[in-house]
N, C-alpha and C. Protein backbone atom coordinates (compact mmCIF):
# COMPACT_ATOMS: atom_id res chain seq x y z
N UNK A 1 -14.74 -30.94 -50.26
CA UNK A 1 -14.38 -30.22 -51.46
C UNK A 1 -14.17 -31.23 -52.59
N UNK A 2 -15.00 -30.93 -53.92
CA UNK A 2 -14.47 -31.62 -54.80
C UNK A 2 -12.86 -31.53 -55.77
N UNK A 3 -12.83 -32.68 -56.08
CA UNK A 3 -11.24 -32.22 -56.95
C UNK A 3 -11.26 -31.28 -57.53
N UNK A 4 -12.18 -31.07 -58.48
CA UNK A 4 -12.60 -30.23 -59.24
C UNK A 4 -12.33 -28.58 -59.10
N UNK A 5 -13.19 -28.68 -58.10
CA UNK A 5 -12.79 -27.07 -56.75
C UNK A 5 -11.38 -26.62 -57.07
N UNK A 6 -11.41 -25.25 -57.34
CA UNK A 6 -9.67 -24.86 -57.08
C UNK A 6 -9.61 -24.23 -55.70
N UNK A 7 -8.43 -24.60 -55.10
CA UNK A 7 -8.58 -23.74 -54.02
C UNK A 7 -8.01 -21.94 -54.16
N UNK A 8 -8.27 -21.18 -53.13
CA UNK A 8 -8.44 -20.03 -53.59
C UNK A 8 -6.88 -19.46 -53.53
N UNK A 9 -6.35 -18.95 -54.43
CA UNK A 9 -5.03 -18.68 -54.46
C UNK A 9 -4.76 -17.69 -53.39
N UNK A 10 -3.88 -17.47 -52.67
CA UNK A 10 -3.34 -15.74 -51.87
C UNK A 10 -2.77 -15.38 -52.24
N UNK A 11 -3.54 -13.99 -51.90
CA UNK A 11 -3.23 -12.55 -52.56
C UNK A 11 -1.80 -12.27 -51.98
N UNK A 12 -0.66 -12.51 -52.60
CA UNK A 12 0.80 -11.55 -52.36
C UNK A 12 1.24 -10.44 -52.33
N UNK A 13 0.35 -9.88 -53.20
CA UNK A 13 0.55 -8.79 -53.96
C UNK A 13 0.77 -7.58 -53.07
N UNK A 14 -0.02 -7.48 -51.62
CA UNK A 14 0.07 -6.36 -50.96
C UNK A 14 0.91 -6.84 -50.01
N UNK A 15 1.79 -7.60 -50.17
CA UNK A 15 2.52 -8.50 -48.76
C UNK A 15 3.93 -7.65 -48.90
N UNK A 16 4.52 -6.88 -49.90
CA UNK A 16 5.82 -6.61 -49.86
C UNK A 16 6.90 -8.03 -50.25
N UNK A 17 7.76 -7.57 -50.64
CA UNK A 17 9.14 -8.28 -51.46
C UNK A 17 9.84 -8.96 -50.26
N UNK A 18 10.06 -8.04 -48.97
CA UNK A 18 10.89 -8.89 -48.20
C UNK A 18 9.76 -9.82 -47.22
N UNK A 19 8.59 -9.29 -46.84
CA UNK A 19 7.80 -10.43 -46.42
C UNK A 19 7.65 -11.97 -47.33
N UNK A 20 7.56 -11.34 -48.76
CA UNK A 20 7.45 -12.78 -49.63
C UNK A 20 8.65 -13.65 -49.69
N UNK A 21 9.29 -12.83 -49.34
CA UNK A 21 11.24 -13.68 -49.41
C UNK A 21 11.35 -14.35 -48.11
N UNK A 22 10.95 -13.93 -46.97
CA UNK A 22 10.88 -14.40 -45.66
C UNK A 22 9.62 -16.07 -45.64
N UNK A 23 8.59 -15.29 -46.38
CA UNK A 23 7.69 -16.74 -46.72
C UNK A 23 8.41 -18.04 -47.51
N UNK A 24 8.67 -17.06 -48.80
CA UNK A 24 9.20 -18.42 -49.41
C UNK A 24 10.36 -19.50 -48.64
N UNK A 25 11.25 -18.50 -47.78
CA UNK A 25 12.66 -19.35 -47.47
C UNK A 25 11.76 -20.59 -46.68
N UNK A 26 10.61 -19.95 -45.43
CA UNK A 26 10.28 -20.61 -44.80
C UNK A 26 9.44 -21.90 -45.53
N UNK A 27 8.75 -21.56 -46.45
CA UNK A 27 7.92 -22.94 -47.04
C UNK A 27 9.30 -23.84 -48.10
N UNK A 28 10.16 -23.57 -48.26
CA UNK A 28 11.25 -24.03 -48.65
C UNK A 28 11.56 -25.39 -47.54
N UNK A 29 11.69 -24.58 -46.38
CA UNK A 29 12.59 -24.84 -45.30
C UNK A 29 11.71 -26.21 -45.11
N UNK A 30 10.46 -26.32 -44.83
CA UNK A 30 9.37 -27.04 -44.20
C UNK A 30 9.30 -28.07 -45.54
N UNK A 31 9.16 -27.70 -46.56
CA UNK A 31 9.43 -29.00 -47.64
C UNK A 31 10.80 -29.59 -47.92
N UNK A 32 11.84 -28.80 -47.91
CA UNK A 32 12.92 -29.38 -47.57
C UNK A 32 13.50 -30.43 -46.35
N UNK A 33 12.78 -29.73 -44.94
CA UNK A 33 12.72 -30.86 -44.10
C UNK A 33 11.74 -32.14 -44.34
N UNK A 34 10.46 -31.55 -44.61
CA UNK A 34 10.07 -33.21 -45.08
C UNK A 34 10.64 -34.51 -45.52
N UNK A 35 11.32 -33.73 -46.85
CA UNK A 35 11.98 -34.66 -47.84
C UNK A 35 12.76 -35.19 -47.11
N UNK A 36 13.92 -34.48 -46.68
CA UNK A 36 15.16 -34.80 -45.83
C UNK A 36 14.72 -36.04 -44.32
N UNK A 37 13.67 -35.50 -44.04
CA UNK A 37 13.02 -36.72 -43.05
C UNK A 37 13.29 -38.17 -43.81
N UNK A 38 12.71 -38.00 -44.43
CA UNK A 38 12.00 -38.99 -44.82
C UNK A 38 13.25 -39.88 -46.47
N UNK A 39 14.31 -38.99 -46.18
CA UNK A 39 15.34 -39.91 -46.99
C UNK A 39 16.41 -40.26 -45.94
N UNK A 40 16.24 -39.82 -44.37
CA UNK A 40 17.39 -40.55 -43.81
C UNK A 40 17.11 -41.55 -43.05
N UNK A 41 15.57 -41.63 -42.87
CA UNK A 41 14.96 -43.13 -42.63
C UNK A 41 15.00 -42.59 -40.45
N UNK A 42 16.37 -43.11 -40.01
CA UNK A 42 16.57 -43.39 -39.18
C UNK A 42 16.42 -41.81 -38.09
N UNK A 43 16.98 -40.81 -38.52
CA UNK A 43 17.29 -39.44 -38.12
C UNK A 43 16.55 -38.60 -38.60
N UNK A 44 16.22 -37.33 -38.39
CA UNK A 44 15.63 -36.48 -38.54
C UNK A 44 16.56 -35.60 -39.04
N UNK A 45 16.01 -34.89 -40.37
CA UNK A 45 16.69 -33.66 -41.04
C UNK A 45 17.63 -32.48 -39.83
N UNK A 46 16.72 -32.20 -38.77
CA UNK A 46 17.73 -31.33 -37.66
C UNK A 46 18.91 -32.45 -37.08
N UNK A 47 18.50 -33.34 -36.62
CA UNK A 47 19.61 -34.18 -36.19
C UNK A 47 20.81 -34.49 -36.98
N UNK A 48 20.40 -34.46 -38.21
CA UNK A 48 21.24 -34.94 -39.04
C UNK A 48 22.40 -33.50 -39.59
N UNK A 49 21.45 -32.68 -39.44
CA UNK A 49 22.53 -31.22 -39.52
C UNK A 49 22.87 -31.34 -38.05
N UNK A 50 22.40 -31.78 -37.39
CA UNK A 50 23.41 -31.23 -36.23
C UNK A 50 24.39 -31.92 -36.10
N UNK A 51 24.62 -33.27 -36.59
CA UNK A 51 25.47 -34.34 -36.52
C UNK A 51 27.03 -33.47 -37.49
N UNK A 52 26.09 -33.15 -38.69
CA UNK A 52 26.86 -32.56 -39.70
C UNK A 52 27.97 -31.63 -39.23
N UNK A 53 26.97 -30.56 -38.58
CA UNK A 53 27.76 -29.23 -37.51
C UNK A 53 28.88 -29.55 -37.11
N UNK A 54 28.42 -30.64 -36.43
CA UNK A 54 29.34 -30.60 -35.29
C UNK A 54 30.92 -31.38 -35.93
N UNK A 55 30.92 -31.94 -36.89
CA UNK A 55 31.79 -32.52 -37.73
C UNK A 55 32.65 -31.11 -38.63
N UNK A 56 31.80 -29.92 -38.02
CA UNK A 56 32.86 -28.93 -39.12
C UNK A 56 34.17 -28.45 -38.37
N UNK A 57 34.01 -28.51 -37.13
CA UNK A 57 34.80 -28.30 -35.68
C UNK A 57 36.46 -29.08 -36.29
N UNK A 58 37.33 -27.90 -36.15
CA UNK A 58 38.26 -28.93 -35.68
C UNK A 58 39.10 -29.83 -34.28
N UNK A 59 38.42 -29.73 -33.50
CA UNK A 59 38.36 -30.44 -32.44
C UNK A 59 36.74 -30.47 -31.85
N UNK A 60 36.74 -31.37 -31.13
CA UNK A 60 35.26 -31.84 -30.44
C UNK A 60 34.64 -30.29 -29.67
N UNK A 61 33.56 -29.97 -30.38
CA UNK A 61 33.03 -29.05 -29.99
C UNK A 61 32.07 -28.43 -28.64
N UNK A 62 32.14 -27.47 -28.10
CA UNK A 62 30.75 -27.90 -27.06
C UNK A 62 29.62 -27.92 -26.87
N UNK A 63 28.81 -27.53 -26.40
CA UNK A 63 27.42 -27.62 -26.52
C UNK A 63 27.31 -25.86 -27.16
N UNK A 64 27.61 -25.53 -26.27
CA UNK A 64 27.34 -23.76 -26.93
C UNK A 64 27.94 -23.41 -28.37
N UNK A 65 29.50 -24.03 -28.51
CA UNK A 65 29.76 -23.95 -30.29
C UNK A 65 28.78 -24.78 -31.21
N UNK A 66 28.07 -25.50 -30.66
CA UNK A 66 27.10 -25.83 -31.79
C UNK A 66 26.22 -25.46 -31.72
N UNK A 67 25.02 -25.09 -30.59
CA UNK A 67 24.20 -24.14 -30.74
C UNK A 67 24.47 -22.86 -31.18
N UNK A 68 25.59 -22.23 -30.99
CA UNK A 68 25.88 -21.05 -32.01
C UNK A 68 25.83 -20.91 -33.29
N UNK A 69 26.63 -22.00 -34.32
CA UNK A 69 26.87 -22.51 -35.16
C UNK A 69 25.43 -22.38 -36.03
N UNK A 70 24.59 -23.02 -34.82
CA UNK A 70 23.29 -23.80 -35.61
C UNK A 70 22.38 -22.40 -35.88
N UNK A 71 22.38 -21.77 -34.82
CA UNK A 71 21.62 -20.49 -34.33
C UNK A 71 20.40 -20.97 -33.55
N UNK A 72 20.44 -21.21 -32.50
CA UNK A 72 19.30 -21.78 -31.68
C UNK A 72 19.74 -21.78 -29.98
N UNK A 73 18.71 -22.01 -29.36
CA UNK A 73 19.34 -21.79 -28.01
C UNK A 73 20.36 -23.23 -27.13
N UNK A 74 21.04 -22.61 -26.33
CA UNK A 74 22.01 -24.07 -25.86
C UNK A 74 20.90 -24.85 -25.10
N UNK A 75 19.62 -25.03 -24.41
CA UNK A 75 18.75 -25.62 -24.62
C UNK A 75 18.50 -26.58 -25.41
N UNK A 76 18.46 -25.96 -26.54
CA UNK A 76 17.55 -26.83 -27.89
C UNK A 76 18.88 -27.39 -27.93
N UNK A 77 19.39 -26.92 -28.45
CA UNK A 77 20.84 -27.74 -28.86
C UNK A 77 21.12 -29.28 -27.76
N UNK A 78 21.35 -28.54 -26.81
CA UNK A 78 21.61 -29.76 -25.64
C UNK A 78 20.47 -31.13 -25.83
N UNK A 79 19.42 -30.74 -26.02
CA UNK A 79 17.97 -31.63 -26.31
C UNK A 79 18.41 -32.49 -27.49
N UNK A 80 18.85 -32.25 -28.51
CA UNK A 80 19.26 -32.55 -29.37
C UNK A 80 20.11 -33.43 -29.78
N UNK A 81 21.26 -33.05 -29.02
CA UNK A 81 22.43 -33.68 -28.69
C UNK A 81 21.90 -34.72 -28.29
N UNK A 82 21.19 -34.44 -26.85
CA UNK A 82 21.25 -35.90 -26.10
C UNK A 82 20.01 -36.92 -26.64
N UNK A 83 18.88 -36.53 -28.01
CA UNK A 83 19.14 -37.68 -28.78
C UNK A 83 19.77 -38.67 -29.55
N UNK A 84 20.73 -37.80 -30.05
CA UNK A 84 21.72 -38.19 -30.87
C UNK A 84 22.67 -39.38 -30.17
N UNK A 85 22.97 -38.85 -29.00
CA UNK A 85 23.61 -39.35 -27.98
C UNK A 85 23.41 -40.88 -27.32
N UNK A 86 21.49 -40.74 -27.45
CA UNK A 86 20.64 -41.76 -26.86
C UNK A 86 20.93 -42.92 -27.94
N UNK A 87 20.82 -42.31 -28.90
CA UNK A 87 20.74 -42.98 -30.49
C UNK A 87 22.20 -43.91 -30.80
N UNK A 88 23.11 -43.42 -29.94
CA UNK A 88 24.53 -43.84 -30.47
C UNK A 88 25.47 -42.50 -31.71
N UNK A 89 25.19 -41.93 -32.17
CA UNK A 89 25.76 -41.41 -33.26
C UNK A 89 26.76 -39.97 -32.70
N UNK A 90 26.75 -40.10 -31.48
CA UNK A 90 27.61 -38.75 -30.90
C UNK A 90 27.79 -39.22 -29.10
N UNK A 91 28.90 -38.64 -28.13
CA UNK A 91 29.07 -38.88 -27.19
C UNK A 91 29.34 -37.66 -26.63
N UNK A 92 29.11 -37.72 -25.27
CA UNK A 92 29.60 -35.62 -24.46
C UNK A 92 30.29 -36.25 -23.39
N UNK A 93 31.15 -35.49 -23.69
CA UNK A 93 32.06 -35.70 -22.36
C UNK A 93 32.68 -34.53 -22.13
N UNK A 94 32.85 -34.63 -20.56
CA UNK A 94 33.31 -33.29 -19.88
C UNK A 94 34.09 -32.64 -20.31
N UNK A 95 34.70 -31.19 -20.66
CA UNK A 95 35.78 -31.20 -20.79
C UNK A 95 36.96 -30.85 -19.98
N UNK A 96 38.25 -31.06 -20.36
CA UNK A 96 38.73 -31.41 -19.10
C UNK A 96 39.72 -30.14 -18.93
N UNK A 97 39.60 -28.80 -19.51
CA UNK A 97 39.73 -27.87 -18.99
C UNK A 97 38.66 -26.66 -18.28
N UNK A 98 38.13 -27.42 -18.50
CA UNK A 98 36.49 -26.61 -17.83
C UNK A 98 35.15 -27.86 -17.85
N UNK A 99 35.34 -28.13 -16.34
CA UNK A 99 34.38 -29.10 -15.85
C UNK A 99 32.77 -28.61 -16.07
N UNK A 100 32.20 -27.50 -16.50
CA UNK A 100 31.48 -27.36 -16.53
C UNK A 100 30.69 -27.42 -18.22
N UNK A 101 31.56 -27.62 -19.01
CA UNK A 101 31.73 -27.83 -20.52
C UNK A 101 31.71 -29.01 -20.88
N UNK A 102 30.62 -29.41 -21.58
CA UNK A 102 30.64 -30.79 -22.57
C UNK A 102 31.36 -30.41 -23.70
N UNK A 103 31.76 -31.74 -24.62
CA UNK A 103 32.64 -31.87 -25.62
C UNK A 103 32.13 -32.87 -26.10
N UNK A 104 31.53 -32.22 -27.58
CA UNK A 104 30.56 -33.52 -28.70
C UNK A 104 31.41 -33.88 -29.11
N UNK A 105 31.44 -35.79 -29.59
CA UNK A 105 32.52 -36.23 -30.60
C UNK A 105 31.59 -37.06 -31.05
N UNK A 106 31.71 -37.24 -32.52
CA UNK A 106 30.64 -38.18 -33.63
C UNK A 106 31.48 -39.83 -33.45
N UNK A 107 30.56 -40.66 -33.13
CA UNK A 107 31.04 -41.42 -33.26
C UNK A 107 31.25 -42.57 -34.72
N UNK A 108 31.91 -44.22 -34.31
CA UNK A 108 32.05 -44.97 -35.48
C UNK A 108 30.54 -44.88 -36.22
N UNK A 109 29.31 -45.04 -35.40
CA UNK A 109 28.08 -45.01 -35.70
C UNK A 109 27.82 -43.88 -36.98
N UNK A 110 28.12 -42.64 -36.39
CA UNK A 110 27.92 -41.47 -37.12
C UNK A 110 28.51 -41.51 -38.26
N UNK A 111 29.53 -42.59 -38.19
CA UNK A 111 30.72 -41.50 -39.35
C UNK A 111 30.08 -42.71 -40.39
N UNK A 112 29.52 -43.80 -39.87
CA UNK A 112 29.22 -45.11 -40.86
C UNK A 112 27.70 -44.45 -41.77
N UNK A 113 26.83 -44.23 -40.84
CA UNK A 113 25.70 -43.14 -41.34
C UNK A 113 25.86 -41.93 -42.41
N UNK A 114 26.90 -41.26 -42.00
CA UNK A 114 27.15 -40.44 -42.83
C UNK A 114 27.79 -40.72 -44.14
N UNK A 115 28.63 -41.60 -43.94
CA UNK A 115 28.93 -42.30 -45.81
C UNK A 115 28.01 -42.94 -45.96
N UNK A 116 27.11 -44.29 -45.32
CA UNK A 116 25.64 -44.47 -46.43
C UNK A 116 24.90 -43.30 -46.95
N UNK A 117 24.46 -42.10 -46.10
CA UNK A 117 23.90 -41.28 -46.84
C UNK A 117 24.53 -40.23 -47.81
N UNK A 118 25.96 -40.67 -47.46
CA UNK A 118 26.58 -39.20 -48.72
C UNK A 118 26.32 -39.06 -50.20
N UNK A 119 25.63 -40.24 -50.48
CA UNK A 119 25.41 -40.05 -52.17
C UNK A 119 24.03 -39.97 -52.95
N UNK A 120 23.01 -40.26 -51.65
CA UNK A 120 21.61 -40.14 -51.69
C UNK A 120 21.90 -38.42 -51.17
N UNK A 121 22.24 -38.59 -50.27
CA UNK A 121 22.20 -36.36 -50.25
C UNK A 121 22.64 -35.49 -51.51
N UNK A 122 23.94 -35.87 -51.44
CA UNK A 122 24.35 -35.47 -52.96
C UNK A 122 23.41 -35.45 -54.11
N UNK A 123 22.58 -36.64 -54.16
CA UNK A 123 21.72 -36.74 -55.44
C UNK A 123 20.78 -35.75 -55.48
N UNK A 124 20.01 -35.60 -53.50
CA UNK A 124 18.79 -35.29 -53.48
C UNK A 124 19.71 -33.28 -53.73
N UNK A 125 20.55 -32.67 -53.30
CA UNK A 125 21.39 -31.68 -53.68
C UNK A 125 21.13 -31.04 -54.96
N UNK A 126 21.93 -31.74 -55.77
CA UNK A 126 21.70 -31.84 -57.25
C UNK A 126 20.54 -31.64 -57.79
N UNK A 127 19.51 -32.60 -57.30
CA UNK A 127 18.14 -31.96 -57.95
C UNK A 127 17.44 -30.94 -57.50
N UNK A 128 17.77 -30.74 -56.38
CA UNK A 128 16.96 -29.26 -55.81
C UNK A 128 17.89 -28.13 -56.46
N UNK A 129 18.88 -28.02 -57.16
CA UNK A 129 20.08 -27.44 -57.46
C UNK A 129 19.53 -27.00 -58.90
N UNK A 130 19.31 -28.06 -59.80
CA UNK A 130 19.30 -27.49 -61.20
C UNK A 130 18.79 -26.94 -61.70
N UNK A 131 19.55 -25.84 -62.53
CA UNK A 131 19.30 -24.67 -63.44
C UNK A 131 19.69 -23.54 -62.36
N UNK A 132 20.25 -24.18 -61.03
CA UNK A 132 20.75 -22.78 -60.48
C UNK A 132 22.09 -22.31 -60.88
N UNK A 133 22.42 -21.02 -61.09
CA UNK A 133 23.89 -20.99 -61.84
C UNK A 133 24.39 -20.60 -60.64
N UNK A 134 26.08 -21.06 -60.68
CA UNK A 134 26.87 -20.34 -59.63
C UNK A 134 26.60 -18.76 -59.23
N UNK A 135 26.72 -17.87 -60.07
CA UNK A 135 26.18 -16.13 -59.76
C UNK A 135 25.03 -16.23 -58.77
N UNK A 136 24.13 -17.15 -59.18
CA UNK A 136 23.01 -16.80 -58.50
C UNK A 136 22.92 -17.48 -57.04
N UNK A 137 23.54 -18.54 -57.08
CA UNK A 137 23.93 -19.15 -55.57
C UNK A 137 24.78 -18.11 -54.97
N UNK A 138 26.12 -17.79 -55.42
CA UNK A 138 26.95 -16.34 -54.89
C UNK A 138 26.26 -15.61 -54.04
N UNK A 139 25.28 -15.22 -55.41
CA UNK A 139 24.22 -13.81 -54.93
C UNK A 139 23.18 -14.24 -53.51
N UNK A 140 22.82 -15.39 -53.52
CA UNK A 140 21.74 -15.95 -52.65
C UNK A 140 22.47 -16.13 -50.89
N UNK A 141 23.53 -16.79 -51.62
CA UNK A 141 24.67 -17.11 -49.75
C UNK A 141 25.12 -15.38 -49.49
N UNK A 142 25.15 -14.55 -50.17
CA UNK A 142 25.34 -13.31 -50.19
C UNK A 142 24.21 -12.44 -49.07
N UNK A 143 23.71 -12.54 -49.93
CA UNK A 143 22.09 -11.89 -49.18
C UNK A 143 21.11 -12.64 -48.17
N UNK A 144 21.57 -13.98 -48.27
CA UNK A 144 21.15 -14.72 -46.50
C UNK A 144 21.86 -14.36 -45.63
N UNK A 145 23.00 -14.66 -45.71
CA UNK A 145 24.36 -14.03 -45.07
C UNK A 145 24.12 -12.68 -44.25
N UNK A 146 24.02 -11.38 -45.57
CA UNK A 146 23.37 -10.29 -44.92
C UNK A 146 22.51 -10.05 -44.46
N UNK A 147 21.61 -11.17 -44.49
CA UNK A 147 20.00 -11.00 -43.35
C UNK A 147 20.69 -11.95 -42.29
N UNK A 148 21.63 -12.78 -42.28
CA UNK A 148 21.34 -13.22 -41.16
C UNK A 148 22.21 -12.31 -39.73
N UNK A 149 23.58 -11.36 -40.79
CA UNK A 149 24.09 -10.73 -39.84
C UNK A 149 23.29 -9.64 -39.16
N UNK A 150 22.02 -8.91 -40.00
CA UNK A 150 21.22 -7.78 -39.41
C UNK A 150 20.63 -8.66 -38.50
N UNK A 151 20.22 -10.09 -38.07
CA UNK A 151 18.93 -10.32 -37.37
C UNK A 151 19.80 -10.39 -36.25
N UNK A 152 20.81 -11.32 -36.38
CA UNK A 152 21.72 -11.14 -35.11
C UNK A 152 22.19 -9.72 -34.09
N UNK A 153 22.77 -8.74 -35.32
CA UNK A 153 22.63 -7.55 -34.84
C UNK A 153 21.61 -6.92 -34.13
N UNK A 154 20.40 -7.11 -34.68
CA UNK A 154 19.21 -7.10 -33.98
C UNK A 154 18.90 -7.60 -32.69
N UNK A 155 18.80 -8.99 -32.45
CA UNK A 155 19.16 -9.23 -31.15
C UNK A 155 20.01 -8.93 -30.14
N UNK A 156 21.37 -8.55 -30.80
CA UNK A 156 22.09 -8.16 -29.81
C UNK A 156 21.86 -6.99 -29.35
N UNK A 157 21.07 -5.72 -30.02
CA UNK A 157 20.37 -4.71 -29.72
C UNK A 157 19.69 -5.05 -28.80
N UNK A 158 18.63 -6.28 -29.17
CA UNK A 158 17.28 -6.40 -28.02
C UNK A 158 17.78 -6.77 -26.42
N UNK A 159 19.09 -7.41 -26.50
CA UNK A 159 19.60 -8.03 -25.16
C UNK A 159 19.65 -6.64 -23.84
């Protein structure tokens, strides 16, 4: 194909409002992880939220409170973990009222990682941010929020 060539635009038009809202979050999501790759050098955009997650806990969390948290299966989660783990930046240990329960804790590693990157995130934040007004963020955590409680509801139907 030459430069020249445009490529052929798609048709939206017959796609419906909530299919196009479901597209956009997702091509959001997929350029947002790029970026995020590729500004923490060492970690991966999921790893690095999961690191995050698990830091919202007020005590060391387990494998299932963060796969909940995250919304994904304790599988994936566990997989996850135990890069993080491999990596240095988090540790599992049993817990010791239920032997069958891990307990994530971030370690010196993590917490050193996470202040080098707190002001390159912040920045990269900010610019994906501007010209959004507070109302409209409100409105947006509002209405993800409410799709994300119907999908859940949903599943718990499908179970």
């Amino acid at each position: 194909m030459k430069r020249d060539d445009k490529l052929q635009e798609p048709d939206f038009a017959g796609m419906g409002r909530s299919f196009f809202m479901i597209g956009l979050m997702n091509r959001f999501n997929n350029q947002f992880q790029a970026l995020a790759d590729a500004t923490f050098e060492e970690l991966s955009w999921k790893q690095v939220f999961f690191l995050n997650c698990v830091t919202l806990f007020g005590e060391p969390p387990s494998i299932k409170d963060v796969a909940d948290l995250v919304g994904c299966s304790h599988q994936n989660a566990k997989q996850i973990l135990l890069k993080l783990e491999k990596s240095g930046f988090v540790t599992m240990e049993q817990d010791e009222a239920d032997r069958r329960r891990q307990r994530i804790r971030v370690t010196r590693k993590a917490e050193v990682f996470r202040r080098e990157f707190d002001e390159p995130s912040r920045n990269v934040m900010e610019r994906i941010f501007v010209g959004v007004g507070a109302e409209e963020l409100e409105t947006t955590i509002r209405v993800i929020t409410h799709l994300d409680d119907n999908l859940r509801g949903y599943q718990e139907e499908k179970r």
